[in-house]
C-alpha atoms as a PDB file:
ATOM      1  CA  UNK A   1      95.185-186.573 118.885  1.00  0.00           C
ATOM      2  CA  UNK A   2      97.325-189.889 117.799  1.00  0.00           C
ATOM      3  CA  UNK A   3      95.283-189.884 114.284  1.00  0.00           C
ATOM      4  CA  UNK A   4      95.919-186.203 113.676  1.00  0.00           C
ATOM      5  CA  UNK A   5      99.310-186.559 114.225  1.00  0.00           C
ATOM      6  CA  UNK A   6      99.433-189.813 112.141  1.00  0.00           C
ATOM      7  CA  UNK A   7      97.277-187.832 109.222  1.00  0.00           C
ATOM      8  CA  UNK A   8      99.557-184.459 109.353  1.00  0.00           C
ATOM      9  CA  UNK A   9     102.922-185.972 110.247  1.00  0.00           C
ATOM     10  CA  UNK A  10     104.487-186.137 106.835  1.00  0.00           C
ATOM     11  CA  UNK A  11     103.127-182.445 106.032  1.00  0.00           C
ATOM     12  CA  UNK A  12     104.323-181.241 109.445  1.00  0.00           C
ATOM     13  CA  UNK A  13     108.074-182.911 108.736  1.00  0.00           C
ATOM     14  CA  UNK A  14     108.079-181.151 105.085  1.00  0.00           C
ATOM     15  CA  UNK A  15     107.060-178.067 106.717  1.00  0.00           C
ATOM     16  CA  UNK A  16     110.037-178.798 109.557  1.00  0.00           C
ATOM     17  CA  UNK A  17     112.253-179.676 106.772  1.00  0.00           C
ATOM     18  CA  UNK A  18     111.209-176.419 104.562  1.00  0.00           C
ATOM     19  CA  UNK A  19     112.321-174.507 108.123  1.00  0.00           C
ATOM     20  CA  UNK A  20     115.621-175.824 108.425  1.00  0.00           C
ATOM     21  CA  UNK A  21     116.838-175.357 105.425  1.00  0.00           C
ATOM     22  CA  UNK A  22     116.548-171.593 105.758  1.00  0.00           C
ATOM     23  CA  UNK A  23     118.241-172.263 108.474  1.00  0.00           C
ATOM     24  CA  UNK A  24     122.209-172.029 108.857  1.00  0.00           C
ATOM     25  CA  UNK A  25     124.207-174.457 108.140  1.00  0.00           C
ATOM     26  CA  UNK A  26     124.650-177.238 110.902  1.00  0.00           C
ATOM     27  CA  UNK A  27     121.946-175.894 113.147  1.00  0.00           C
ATOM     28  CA  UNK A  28     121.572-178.169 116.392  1.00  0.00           C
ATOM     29  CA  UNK A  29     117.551-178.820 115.435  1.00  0.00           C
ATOM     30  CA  UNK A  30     116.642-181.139 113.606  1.00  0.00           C
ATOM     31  CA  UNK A  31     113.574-181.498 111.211  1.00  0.00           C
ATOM     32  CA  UNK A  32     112.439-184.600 113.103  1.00  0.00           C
ATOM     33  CA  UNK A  33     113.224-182.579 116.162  1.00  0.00           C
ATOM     34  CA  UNK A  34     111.040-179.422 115.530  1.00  0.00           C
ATOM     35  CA  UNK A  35     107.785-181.607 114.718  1.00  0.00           C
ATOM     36  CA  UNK A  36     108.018-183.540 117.792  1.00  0.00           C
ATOM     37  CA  UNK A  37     108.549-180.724 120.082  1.00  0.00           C
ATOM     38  CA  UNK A  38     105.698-178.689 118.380  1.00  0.00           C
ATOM     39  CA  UNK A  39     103.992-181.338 118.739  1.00  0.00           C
ATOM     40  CA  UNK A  40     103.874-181.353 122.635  1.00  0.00           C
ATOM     41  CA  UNK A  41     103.404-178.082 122.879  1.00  0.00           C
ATOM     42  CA  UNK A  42      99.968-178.556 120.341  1.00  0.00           C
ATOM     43  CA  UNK A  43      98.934-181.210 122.981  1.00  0.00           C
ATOM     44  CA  UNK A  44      99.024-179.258 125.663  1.00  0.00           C
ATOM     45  CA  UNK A  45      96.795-176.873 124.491  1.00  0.00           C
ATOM     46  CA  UNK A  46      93.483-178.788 125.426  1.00  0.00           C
ATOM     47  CA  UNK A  47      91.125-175.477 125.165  1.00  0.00           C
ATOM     48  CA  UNK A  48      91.847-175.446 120.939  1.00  0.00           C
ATOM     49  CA  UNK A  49      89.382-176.761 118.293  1.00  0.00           C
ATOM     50  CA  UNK A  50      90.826-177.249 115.483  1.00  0.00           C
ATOM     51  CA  UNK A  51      87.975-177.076 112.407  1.00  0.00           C
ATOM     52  CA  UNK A  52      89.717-178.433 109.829  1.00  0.00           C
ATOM     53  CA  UNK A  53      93.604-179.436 108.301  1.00  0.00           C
ATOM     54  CA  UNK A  54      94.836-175.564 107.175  1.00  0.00           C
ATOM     55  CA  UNK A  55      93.593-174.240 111.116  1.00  0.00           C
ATOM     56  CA  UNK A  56      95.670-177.272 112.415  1.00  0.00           C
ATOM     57  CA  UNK A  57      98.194-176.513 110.280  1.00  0.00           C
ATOM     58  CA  UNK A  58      98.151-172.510 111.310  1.00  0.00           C
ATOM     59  CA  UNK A  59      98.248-173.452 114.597  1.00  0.00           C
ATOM     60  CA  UNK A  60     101.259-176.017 114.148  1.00  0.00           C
ATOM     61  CA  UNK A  61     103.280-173.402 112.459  1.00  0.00           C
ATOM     62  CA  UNK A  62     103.135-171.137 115.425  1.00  0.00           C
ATOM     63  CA  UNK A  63     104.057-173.719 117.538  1.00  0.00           C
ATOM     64  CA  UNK A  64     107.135-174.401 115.451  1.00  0.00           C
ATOM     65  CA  UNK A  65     108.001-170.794 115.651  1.00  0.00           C
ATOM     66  CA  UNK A  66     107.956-170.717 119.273  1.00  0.00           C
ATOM     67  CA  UNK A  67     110.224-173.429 119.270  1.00  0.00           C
ATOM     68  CA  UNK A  68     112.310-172.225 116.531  1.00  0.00           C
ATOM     69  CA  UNK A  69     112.887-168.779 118.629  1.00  0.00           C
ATOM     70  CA  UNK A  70     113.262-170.750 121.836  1.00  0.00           C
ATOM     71  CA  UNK A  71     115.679-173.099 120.462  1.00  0.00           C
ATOM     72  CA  UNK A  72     117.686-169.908 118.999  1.00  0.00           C
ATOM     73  CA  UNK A  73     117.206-167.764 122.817  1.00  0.00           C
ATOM     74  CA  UNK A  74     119.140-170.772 124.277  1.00  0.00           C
ATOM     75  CA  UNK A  75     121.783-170.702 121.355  1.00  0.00           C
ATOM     76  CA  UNK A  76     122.269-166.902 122.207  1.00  0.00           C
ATOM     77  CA  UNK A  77     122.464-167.328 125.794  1.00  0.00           C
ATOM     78  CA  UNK A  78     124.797-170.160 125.399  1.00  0.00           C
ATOM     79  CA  UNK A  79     127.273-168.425 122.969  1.00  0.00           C
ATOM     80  CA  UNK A  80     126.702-164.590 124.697  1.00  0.00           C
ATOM     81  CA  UNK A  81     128.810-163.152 121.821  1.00  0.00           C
ATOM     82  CA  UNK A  82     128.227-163.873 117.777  1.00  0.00           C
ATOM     83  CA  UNK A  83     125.364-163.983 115.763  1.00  0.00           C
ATOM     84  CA  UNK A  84     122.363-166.301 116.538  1.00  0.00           C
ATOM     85  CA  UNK A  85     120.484-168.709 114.702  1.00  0.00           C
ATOM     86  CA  UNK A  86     119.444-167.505 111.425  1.00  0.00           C
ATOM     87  CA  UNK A  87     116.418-168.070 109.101  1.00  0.00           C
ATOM     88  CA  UNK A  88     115.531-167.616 105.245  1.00  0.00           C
ATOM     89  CA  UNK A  89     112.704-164.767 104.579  1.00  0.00           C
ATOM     90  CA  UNK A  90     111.674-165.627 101.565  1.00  0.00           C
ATOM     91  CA  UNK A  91     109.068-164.301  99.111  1.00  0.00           C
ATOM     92  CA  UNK A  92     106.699-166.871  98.308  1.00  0.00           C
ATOM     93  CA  UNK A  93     106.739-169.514 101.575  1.00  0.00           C
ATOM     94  CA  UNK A  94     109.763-171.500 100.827  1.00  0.00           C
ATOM     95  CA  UNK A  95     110.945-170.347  97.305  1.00  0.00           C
ATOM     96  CA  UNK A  96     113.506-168.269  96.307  1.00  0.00           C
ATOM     97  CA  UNK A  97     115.417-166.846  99.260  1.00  0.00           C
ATOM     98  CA  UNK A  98     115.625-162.927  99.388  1.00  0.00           C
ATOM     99  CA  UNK A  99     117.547-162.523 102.444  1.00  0.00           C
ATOM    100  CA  UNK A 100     118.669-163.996 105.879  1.00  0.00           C
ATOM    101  CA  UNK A 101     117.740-162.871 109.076  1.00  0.00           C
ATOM    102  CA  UNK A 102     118.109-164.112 112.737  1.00  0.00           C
ATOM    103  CA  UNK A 103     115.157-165.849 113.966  1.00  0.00           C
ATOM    104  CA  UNK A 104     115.076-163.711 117.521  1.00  0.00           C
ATOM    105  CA  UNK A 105     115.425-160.613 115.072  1.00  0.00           C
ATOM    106  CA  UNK A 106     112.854-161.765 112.722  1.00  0.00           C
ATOM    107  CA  UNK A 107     110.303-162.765 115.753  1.00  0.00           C
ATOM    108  CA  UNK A 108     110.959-159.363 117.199  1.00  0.00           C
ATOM    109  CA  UNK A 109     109.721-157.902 114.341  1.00  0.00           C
ATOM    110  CA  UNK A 110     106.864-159.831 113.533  1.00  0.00           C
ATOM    111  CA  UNK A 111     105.774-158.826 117.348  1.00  0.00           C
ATOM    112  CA  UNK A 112     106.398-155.229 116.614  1.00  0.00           C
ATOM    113  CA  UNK A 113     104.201-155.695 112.968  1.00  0.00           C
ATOM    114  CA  UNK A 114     101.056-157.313 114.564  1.00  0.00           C
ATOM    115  CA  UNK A 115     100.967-154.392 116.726  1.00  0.00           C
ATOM    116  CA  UNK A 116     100.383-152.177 113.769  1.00  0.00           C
ATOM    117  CA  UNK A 117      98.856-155.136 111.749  1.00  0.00           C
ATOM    118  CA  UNK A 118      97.217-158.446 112.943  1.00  0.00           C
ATOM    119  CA  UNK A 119      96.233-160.161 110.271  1.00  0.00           C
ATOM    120  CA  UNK A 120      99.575-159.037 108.163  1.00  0.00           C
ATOM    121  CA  UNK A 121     101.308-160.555 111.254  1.00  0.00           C
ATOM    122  CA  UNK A 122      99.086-164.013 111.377  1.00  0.00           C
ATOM    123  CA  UNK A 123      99.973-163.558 107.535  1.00  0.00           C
ATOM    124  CA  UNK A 124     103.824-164.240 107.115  1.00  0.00           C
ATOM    125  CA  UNK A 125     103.326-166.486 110.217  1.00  0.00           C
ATOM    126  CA  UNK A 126     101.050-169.203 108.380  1.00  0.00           C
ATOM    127  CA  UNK A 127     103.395-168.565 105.281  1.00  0.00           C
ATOM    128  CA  UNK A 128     106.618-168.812 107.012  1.00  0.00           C
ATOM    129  CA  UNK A 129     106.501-170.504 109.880  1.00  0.00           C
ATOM    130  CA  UNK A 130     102.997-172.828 109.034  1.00  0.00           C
ATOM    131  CA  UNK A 131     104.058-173.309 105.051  1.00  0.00           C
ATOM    132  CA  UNK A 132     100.353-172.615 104.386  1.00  0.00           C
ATOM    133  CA  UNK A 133      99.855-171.270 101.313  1.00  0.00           C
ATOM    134  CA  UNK A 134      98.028-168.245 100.423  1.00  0.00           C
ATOM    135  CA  UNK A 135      94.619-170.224  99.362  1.00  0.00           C
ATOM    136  CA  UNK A 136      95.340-172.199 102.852  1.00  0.00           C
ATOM    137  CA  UNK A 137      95.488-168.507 104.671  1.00  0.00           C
ATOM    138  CA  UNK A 138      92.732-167.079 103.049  1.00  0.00           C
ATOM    139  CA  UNK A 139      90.647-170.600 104.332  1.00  0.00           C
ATOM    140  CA  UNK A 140      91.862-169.955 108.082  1.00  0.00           C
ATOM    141  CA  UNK A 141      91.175-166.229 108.535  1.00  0.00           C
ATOM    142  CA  UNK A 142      88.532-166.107 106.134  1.00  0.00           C
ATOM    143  CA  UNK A 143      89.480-163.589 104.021  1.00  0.00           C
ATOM    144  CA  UNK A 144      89.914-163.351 100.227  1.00  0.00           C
ATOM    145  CA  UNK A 145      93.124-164.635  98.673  1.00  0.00           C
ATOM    146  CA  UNK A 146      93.806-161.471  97.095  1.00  0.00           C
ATOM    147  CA  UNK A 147      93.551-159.722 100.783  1.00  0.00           C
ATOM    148  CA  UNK A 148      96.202-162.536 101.901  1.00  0.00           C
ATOM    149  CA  UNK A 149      98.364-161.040  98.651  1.00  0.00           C
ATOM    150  CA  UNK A 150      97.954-157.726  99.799  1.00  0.00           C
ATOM    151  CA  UNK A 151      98.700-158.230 103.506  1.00  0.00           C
ATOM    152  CA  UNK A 152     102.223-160.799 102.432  1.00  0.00           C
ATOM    153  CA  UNK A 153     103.097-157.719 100.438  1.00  0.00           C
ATOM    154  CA  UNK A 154     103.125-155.254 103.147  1.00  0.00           C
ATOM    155  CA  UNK A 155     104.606-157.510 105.773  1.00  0.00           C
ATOM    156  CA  UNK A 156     107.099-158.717 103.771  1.00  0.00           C
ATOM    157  CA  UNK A 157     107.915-155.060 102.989  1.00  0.00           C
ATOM    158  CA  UNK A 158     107.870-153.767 106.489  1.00  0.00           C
ATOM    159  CA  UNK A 159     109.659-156.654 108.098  1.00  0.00           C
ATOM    160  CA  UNK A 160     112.500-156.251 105.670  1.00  0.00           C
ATOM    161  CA  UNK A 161     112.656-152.548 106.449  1.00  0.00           C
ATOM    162  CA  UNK A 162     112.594-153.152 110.500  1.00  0.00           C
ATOM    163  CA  UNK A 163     114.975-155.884 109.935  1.00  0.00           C
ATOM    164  CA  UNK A 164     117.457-153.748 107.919  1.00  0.00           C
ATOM    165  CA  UNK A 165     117.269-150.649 110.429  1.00  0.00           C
ATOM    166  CA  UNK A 166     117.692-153.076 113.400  1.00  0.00           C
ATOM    167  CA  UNK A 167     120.914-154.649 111.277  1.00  0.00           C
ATOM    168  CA  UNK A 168     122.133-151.335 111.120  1.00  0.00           C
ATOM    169  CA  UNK A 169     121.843-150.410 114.982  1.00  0.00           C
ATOM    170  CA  UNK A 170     123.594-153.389 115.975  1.00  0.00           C
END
């Protein structure tokens, strides 16, 4: 476990770092932060086999999610009243921001996507959360790139849609 960390830190941190800066500005979590508590939840799940660097890197991605939406349910429950913490959507993993969403918002949605769609769903979580790109996605669910083109397409789509008509409920 040491020597995987040791091998993906500096990935994982530009990954953590990629996060952030979607995030708003002066955000409690650090980059440093949000690696090393992935990080422990990754070792204690003992039951996973990771088969190469993009499923380790899937897998870390989700685990910064959780504790990107954790970190923001304790912000919310903290402040009761006011927006929570917010994160960048963007269109191609990282570049060129379309819009900004709160992360409890945006993980609602995603769970309300992979009901419809799965593999959309693992999708923008590899790409957003993971920083995989889409060859890297296509590797881990073994599916063609252009299928991992397709399915960021749609999800990026719906989530935007959900996320607007929840905006507009609040």
């Amino acid at each position: 476990m040491e020597a995987v960390f040791e091998a993906t830190y500096a990935q994982l941190r530009h990954i953590a770092g990629a996060l952030m800066r979607r995030e708003r500005p002066g955000h409690t979590l650090q980059p440093t932060e949000l690696v090393h508590d992935a990080w422990f939840k990754l070792v204690d799940q003992s039951r996973v086999m990771w088969t190469d660097r993009a499923h380790f890197l899937n897998i870390a991605g989700r685990a910064m999610r959780q504790v990107l939406v954790d970190h923001a349910r304790r912000r919310s429950a903290q402040k009761r009243l006011g927006a929570g913490e917010r994160i960048t959507f963007n269109d191609d993993a990282g570049h060129g921001a379309s819009a900004s969403f709160e992360v409890l918002a945006l993980h609602d949605a995603l769970e309300r996507f992979a009901l419809l769609d799965p593999r959309g769903a693992k999708v923008v979580e590899a790409r957003v959360f993971g920083g995989m790109s889409v060859q890297e996605v296509a590797h881990v669910l073994k599916v063609s790139t252009r299928t991992v083109e397709l399915d960021w397409t749609v999800a990026r789509r719906w989530l935007a849609r959900d996320l607007k008509e929840g905006a507009r409920e609040s």
